[in-house]
C-alpha atoms as a PDB file:
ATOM      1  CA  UNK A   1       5.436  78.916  65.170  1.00  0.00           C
ATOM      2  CA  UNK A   2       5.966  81.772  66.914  1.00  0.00           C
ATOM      3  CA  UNK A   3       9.241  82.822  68.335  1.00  0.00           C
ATOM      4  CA  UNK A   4       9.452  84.970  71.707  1.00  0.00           C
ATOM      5  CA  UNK A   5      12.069  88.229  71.754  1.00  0.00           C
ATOM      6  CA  UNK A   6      11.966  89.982  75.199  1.00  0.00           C
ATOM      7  CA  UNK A   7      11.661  93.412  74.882  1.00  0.00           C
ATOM      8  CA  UNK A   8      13.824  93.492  78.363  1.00  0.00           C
ATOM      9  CA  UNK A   9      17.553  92.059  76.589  1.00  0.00           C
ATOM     10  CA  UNK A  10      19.559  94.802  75.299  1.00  0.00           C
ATOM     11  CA  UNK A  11      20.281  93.199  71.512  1.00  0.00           C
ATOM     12  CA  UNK A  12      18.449  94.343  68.408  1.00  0.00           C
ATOM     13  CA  UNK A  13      18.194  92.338  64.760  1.00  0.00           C
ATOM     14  CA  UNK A  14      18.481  94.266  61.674  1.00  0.00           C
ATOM     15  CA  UNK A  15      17.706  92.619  58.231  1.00  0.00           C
ATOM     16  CA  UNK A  16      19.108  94.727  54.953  1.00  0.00           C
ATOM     17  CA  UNK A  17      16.335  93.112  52.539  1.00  0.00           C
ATOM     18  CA  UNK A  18      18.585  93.903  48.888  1.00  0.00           C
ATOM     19  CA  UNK A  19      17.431  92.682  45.413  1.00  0.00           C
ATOM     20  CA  UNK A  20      20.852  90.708  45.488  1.00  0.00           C
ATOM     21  CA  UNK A  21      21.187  89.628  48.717  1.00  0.00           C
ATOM     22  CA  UNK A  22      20.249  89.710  52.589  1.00  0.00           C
ATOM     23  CA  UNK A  23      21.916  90.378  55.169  1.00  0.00           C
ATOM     24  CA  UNK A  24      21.348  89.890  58.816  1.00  0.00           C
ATOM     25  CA  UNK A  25      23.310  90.701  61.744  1.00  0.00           C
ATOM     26  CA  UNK A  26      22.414  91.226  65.786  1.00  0.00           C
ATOM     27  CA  UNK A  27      23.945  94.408  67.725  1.00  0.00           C
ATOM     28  CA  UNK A  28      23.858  95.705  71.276  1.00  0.00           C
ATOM     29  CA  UNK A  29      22.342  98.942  71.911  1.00  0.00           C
ATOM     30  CA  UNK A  30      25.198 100.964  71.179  1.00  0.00           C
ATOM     31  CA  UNK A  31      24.924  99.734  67.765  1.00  0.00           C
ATOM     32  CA  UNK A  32      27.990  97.365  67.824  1.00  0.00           C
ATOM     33  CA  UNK A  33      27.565  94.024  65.446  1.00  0.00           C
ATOM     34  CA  UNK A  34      28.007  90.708  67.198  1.00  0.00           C
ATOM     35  CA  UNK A  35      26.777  88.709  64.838  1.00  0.00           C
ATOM     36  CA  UNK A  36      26.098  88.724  61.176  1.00  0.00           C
ATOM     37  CA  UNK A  37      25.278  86.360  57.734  1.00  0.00           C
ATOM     38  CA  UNK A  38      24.788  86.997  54.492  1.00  0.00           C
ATOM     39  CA  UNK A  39      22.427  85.030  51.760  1.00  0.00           C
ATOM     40  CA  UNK A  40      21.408  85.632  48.286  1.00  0.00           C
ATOM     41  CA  UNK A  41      17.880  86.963  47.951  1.00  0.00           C
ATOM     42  CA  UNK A  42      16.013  83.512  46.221  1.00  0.00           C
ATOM     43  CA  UNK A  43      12.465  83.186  46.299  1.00  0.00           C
ATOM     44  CA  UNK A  44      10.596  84.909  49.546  1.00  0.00           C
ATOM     45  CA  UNK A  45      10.350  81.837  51.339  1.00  0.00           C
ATOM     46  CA  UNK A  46      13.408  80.403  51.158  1.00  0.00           C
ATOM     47  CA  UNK A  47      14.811  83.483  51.639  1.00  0.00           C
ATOM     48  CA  UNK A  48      12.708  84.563  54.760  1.00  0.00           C
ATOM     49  CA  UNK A  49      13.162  80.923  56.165  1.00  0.00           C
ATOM     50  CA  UNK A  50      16.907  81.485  56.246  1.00  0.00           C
ATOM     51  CA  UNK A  51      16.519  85.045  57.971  1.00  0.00           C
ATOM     52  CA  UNK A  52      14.452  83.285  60.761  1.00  0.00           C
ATOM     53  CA  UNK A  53      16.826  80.661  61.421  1.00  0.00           C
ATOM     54  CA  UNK A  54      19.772  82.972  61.446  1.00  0.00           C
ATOM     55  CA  UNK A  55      17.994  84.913  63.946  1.00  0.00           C
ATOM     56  CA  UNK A  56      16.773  81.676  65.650  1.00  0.00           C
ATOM     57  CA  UNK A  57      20.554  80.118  66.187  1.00  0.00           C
ATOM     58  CA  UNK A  58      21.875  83.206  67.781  1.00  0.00           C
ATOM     59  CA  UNK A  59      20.021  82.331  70.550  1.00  0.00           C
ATOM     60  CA  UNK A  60      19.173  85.560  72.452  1.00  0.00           C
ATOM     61  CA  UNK A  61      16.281  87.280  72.628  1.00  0.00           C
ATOM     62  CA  UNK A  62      15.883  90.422  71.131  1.00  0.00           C
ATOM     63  CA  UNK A  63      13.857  94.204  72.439  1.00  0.00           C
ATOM     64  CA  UNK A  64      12.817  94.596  68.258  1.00  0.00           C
ATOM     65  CA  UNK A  65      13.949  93.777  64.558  1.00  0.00           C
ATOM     66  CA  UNK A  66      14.314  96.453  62.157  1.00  0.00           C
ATOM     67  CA  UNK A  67      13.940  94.991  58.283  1.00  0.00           C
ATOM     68  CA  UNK A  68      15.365  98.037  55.798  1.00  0.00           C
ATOM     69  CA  UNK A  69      14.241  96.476  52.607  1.00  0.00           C
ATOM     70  CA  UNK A  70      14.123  96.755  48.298  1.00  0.00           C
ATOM     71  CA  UNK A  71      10.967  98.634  46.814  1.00  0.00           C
ATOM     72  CA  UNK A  72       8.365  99.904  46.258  1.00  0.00           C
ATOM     73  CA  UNK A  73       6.910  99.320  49.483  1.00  0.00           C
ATOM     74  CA  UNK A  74       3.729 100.136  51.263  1.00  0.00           C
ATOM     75  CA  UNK A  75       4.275 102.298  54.412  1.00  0.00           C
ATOM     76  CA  UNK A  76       0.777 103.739  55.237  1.00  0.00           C
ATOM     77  CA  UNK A  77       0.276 101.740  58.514  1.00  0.00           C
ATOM     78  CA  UNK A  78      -3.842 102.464  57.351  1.00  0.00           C
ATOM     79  CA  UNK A  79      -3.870 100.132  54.407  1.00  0.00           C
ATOM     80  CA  UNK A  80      -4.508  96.428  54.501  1.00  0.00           C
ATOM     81  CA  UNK A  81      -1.343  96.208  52.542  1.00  0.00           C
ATOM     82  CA  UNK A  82       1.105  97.610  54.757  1.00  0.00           C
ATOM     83  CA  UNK A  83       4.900  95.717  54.453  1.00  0.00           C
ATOM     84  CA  UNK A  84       3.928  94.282  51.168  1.00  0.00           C
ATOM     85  CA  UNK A  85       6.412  94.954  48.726  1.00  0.00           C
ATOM     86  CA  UNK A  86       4.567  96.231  45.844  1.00  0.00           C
ATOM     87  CA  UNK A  87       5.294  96.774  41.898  1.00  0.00           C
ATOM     88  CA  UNK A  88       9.197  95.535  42.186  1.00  0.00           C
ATOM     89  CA  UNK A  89      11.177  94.683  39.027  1.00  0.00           C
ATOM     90  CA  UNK A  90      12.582  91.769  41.000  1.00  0.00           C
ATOM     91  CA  UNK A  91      11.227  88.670  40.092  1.00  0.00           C
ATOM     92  CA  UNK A  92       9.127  86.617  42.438  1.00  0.00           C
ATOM     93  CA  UNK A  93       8.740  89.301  44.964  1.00  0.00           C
ATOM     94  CA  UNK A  94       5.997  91.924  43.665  1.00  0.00           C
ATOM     95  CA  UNK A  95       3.170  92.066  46.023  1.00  0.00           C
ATOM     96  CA  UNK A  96       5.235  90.201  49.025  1.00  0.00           C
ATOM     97  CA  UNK A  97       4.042  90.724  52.603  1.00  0.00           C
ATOM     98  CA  UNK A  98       7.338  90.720  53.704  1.00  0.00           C
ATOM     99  CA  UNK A  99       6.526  92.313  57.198  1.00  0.00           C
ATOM    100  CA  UNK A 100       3.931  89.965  57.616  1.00  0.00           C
ATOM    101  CA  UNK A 101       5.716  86.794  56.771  1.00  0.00           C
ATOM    102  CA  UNK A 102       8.383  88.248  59.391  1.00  0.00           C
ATOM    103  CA  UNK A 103       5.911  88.922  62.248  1.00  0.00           C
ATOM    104  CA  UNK A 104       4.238  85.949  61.808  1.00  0.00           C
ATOM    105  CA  UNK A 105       7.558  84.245  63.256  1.00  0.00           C
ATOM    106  CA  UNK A 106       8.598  86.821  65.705  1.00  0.00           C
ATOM    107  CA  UNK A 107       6.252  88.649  68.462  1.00  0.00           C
ATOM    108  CA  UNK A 108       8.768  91.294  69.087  1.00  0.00           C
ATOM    109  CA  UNK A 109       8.138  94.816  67.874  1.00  0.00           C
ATOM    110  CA  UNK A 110       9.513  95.301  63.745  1.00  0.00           C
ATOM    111  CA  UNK A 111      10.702  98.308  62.560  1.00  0.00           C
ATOM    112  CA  UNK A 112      10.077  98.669  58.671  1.00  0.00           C
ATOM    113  CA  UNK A 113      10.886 100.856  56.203  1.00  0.00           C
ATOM    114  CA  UNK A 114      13.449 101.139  52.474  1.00  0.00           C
ATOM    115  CA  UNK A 115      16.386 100.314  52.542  1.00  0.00           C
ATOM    116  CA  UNK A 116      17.478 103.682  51.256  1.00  0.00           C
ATOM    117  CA  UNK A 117      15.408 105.357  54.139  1.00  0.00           C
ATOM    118  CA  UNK A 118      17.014 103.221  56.463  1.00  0.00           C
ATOM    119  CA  UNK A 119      20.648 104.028  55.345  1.00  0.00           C
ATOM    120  CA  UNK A 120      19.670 107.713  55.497  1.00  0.00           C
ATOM    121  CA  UNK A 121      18.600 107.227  59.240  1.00  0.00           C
ATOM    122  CA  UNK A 122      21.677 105.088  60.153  1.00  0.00           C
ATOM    123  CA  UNK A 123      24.018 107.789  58.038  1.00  0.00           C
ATOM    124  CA  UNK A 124      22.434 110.283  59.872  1.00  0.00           C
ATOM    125  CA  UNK A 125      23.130 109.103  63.791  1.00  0.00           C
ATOM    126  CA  UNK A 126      26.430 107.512  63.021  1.00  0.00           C
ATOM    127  CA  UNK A 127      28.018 108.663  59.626  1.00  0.00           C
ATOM    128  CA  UNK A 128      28.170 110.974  57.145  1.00  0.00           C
ATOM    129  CA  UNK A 129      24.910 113.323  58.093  1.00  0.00           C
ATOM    130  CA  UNK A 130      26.027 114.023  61.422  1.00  0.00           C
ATOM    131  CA  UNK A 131      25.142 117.597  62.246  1.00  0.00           C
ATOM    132  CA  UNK A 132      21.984 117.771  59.639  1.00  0.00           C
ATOM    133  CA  UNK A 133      18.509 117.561  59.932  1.00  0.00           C
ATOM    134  CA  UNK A 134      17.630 117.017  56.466  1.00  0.00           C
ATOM    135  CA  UNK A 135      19.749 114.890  53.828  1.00  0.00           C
ATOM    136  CA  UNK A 136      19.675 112.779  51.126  1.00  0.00           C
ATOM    137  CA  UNK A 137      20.593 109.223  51.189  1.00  0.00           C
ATOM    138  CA  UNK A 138      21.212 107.576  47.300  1.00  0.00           C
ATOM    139  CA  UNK A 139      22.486 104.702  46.402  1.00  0.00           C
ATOM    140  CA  UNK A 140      23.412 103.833  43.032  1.00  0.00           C
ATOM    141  CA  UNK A 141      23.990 100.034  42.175  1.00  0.00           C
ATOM    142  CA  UNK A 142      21.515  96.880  40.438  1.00  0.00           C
ATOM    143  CA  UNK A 143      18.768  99.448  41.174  1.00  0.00           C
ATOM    144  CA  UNK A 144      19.120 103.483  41.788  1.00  0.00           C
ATOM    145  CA  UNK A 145      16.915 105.064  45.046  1.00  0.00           C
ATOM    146  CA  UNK A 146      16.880 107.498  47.525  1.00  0.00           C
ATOM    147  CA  UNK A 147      15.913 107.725  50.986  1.00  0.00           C
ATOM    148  CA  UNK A 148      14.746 111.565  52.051  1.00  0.00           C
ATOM    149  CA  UNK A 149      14.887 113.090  56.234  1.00  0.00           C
ATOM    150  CA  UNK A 150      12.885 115.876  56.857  1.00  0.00           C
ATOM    151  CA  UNK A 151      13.287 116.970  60.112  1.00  0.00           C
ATOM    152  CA  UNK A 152      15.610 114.010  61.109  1.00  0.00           C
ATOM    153  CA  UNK A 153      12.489 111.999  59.767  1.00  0.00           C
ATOM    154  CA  UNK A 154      12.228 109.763  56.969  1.00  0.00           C
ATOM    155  CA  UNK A 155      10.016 111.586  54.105  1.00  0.00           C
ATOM    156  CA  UNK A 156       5.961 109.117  53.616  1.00  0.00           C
ATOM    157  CA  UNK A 157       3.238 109.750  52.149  1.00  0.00           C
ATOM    158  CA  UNK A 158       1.050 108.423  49.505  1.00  0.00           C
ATOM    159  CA  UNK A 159       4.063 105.784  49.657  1.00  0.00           C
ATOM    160  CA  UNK A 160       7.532 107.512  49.740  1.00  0.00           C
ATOM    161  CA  UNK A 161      10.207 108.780  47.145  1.00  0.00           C
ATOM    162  CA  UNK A 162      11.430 107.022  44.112  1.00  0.00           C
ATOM    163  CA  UNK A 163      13.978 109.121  42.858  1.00  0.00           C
ATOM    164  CA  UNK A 164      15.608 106.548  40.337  1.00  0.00           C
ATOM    165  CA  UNK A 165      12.386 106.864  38.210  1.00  0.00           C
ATOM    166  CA  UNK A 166      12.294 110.311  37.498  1.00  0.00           C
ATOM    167  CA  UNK A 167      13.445 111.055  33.730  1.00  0.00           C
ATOM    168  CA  UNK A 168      16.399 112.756  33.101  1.00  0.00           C
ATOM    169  CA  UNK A 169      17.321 114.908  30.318  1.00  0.00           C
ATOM    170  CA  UNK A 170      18.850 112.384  27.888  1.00  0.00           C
ATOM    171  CA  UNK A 171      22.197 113.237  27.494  1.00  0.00           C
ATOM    172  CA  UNK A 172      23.026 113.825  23.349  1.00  0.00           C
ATOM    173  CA  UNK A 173      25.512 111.051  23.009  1.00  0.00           C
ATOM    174  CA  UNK A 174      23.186 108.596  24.298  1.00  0.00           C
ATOM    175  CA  UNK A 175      20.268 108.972  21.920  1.00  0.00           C
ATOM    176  CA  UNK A 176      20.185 105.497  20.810  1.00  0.00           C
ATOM    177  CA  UNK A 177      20.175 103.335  23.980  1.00  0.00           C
ATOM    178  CA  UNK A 178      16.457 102.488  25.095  1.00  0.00           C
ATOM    179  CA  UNK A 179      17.353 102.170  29.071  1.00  0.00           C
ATOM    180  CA  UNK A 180      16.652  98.891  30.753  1.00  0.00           C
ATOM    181  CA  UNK A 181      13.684  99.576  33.437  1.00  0.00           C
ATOM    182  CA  UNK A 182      10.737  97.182  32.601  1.00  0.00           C
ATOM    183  CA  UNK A 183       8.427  99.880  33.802  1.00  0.00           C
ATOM    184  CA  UNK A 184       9.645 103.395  32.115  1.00  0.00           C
ATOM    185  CA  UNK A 185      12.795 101.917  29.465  1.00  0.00           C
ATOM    186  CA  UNK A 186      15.228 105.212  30.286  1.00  0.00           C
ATOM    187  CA  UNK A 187      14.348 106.270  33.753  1.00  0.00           C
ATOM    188  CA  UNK A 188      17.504 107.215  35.589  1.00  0.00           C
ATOM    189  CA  UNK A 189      17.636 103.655  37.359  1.00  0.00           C
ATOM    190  CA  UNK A 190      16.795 102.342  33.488  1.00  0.00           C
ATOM    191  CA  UNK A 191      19.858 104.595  32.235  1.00  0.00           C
ATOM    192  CA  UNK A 192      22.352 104.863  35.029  1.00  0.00           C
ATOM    193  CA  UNK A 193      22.082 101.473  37.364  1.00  0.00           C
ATOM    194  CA  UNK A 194      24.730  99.105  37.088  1.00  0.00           C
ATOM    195  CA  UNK A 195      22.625  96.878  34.812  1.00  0.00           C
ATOM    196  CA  UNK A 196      22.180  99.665  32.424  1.00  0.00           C
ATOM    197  CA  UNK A 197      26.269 100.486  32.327  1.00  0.00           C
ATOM    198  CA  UNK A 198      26.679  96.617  31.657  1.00  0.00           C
ATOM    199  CA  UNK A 199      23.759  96.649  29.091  1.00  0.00           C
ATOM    200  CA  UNK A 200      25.379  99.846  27.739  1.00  0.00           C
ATOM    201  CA  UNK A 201      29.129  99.437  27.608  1.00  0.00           C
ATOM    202  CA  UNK A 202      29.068  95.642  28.089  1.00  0.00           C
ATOM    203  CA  UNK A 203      31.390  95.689  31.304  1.00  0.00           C
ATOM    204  CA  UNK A 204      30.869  97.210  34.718  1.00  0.00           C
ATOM    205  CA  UNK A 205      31.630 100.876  35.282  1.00  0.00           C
ATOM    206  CA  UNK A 206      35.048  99.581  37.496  1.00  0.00           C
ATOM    207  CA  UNK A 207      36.107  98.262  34.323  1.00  0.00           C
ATOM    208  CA  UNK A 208      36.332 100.538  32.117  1.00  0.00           C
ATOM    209  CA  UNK A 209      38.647 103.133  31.122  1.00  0.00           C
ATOM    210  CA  UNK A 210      38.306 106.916  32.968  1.00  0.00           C
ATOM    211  CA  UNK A 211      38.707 107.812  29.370  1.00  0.00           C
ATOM    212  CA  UNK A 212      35.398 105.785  27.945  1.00  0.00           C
ATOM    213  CA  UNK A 213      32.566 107.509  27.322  1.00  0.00           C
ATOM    214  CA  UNK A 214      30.161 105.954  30.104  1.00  0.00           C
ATOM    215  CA  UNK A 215      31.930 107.881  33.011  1.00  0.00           C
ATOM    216  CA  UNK A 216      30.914 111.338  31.488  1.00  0.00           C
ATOM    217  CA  UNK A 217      27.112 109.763  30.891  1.00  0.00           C
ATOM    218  CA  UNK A 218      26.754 108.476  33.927  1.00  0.00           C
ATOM    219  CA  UNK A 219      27.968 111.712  36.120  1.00  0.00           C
ATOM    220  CA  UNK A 220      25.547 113.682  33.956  1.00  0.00           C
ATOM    221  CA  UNK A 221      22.287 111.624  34.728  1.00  0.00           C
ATOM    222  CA  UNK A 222      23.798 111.466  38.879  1.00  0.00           C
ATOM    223  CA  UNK A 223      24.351 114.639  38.126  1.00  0.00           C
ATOM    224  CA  UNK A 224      20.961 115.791  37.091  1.00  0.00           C
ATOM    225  CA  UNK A 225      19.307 113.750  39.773  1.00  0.00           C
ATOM    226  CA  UNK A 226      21.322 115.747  42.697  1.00  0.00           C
ATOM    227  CA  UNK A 227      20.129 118.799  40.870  1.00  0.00           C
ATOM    228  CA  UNK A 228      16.638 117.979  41.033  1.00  0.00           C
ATOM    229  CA  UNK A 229      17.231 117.147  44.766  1.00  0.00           C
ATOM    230  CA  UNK A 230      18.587 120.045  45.601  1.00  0.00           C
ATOM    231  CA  UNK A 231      15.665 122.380  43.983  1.00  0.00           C
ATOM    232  CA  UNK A 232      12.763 119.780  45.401  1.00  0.00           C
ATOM    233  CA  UNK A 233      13.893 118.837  48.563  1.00  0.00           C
ATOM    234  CA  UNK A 234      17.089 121.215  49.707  1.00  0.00           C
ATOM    235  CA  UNK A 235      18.660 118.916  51.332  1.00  0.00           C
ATOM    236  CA  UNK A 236      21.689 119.848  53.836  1.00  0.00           C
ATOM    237  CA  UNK A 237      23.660 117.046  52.590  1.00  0.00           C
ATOM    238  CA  UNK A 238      23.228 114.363  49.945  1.00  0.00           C
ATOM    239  CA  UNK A 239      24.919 111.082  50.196  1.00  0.00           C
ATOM    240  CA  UNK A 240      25.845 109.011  47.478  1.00  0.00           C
ATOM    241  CA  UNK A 241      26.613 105.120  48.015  1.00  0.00           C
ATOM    242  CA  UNK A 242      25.949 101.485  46.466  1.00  0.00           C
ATOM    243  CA  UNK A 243      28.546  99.583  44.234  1.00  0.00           C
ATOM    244  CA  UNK A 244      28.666 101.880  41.336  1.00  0.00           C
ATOM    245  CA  UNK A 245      29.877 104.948  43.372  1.00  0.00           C
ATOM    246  CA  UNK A 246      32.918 102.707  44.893  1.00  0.00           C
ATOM    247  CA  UNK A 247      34.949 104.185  43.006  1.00  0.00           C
ATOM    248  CA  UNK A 248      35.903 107.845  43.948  1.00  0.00           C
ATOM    249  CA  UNK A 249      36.468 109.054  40.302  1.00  0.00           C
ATOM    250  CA  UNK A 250      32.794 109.176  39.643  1.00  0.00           C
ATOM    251  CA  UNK A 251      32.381 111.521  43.103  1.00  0.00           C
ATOM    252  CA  UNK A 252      34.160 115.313  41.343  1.00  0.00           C
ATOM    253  CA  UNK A 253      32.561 114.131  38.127  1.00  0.00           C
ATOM    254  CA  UNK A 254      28.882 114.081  39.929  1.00  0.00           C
ATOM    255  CA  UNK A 255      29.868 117.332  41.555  1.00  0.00           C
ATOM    256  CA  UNK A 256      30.953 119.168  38.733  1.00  0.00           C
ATOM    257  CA  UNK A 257      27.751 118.123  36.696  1.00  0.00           C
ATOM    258  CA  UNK A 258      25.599 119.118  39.726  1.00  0.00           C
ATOM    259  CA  UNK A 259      26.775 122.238  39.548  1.00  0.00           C
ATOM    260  CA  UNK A 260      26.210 122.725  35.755  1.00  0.00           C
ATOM    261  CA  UNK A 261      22.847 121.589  36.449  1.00  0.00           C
ATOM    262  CA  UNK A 262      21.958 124.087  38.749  1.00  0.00           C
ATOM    263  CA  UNK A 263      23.427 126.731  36.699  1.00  0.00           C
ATOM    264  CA  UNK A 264      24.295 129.263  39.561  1.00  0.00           C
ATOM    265  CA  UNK A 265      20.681 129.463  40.582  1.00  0.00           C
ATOM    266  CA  UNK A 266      21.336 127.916  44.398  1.00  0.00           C
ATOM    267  CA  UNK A 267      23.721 131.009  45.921  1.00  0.00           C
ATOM    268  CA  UNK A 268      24.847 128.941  48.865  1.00  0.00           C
ATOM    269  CA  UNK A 269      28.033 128.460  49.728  1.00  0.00           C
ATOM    270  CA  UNK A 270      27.689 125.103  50.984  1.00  0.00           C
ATOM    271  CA  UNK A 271      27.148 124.122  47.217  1.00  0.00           C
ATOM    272  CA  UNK A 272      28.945 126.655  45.210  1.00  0.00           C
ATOM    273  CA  UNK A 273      32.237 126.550  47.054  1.00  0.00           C
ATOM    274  CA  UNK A 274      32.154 123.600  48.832  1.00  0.00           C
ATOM    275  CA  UNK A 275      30.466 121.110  46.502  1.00  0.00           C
ATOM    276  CA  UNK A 276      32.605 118.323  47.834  1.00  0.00           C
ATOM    277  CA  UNK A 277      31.703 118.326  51.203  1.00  0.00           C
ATOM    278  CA  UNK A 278      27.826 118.343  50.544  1.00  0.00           C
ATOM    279  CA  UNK A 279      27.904 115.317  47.624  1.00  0.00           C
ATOM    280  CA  UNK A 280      29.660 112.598  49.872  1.00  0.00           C
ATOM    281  CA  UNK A 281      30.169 109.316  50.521  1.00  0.00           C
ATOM    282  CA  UNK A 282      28.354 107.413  53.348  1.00  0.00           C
ATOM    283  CA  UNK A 283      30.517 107.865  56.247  1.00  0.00           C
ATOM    284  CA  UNK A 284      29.527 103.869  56.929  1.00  0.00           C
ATOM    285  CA  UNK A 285      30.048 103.098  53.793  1.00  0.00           C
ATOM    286  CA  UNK A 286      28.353  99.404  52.784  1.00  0.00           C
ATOM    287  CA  UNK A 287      27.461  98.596  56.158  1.00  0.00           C
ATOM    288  CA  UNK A 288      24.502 101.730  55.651  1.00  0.00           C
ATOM    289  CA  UNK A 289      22.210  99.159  54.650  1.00  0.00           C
ATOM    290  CA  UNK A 290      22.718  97.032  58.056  1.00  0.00           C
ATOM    291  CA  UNK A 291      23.089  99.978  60.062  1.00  0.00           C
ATOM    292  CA  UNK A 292      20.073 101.580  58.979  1.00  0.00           C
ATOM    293  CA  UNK A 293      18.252  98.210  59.878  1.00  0.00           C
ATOM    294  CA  UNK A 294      19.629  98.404  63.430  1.00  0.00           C
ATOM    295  CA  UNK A 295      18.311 101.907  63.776  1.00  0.00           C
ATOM    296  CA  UNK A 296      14.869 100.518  62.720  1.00  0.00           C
ATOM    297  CA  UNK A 297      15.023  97.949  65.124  1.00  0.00           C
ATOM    298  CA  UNK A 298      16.130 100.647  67.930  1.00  0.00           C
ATOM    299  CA  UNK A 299      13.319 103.416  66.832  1.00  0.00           C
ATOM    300  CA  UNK A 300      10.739 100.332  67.346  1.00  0.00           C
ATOM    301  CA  UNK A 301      11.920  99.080  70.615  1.00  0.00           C
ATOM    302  CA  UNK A 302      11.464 103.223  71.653  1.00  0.00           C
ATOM    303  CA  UNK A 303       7.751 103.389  70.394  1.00  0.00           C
END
């Protein structure tokens, strides 16, 4: 059944797809919330039908939905495939036509992209990229990722970046742990996510001692990956959210291995003197994920 959002009313619905949960949440133009509801992410159906009937019992109608959701996806609007989710390490949900199943249900116009993308585009009109044209969005937590602007534009092509699968250098106190991604074993997401700290040290990163060993692993690898950012993509800013990077001790930790990293090479002052203003937080800090959705939803009410 197909459910009718006017393109005329002034609300958008965003949808932060996340390999732990979901949430939803309806906003005005100006980007203000007015509703919102979170769910753990089950199997797709279930999971989609709640997302439709949260949307359903608001009872407006809506100018677009924006859906900022978990990876891989497929983003070339040419292929048959586009809004599957492809090749994900969360169960039940590899090959998932998750914008199909969505507009299927809805005949309003769906924005669609990562979540990390999304987050980067939301960061970027209302937080912590202000000012920029071309920044970094990462977020570390259950899975690591990054969302890229170019030009105030989110970075596609063959698909789009997937930063927390590159392979660090492995850092020499950590020889012995085989990483945790079922694709690559010690990727950076496979070495550095928040299941690989728990697989690690056996407790979360919040847990444990400034003094244990994890904190000085896990700033190298974040601090490799900026590294690598900075000499790929030079971005203006890179952002750093998701649960592991909560707590602010890890933040002049990343920094300082960044900067070893780069070993003097990048002779900008933005970086070499002022490291801590271009590693950040998100300015929105966990609502980046909804946020982000919202913008989709606005950019594809515009088109």
């Amino acid at each position: 059944m197909l459910y009718s959002m006017s393109r005329g009313s002034g609300m958008f619905g965003g949808v932060e797809a996340g390999g732990t949960k979901f949430v939803c949440a309806v906003a005005d133009e100006r980007g203000a919330i007015l509703a919102e509801a979170r769910y753990p992410t089950l199997a797709p159906q279930e999971t989609l039908a709640q997302v439709r009937d949260f949307f359903i019992s608001c009872g407006a109608s809506f100018r677009a939905l924006g859906v900022a959701c978990f990876g891989p996806l497929i983003l070339d609007k040419r292929s048959a495939k586009y809004g599957f989710i492809g090749s994900t390490p969360k169960v039940g949900w590899s090959n998932v036509d998750m914008l199909g199943m969505l507009s299927r249900e809805f005949t309003c116009p769906i924005g669609f992209d990562t979540d990390v993308n999304a987050a980067a585009l939301a960061e970027h009109r209302w937080g912590a990229g202000l000012g920029t044209e071309n920044i970094v969005y990462l977020t570390v937590g259950t899975g690591i990722g990054g969302g890229i602007l170019v030009q105030s534009e989110p970075l596609h092509g063959l698909m789009h970046p997937e930063v927390g699968h590159i392979r660090p250098r492995r850092h020499p106190s950590d020889g012995s742990f085989a990483g945790i991604c079922p694709f690559h074993g010690d990727c950076l997401e496979g070495l550095a996510s928040g299941p690989a700290i728990v697989a690690r040290s056996g407790r979360e990163l919040q847990q444990l001692d400034p003094s244990h060993l994890q904190w000085e692993l896990q700033a190298d690898y974040l601090g490799q990956l900026c590294a690598q950012l900075v000499l790929t993509v030079s971005p203006q800013r890179i952002i750093m959210g998701g649960g592991v990077m909560s707590r602010e001790l890890l933040f002049p930790l990343v920094r300082a291995r960044t900067l070893h990293w780069l070993g003097g090479y990048i002779d900008r002052s933005e970086i070499e003197s002022h490291i801590d203003g271009y590693v950040v937080p998100p300015g929105l800090g966990a609502r980046a994920g909804v946020m982000g959705a919202l913008r989709l939803a606005m950019d594809a009410a515009s088109l």
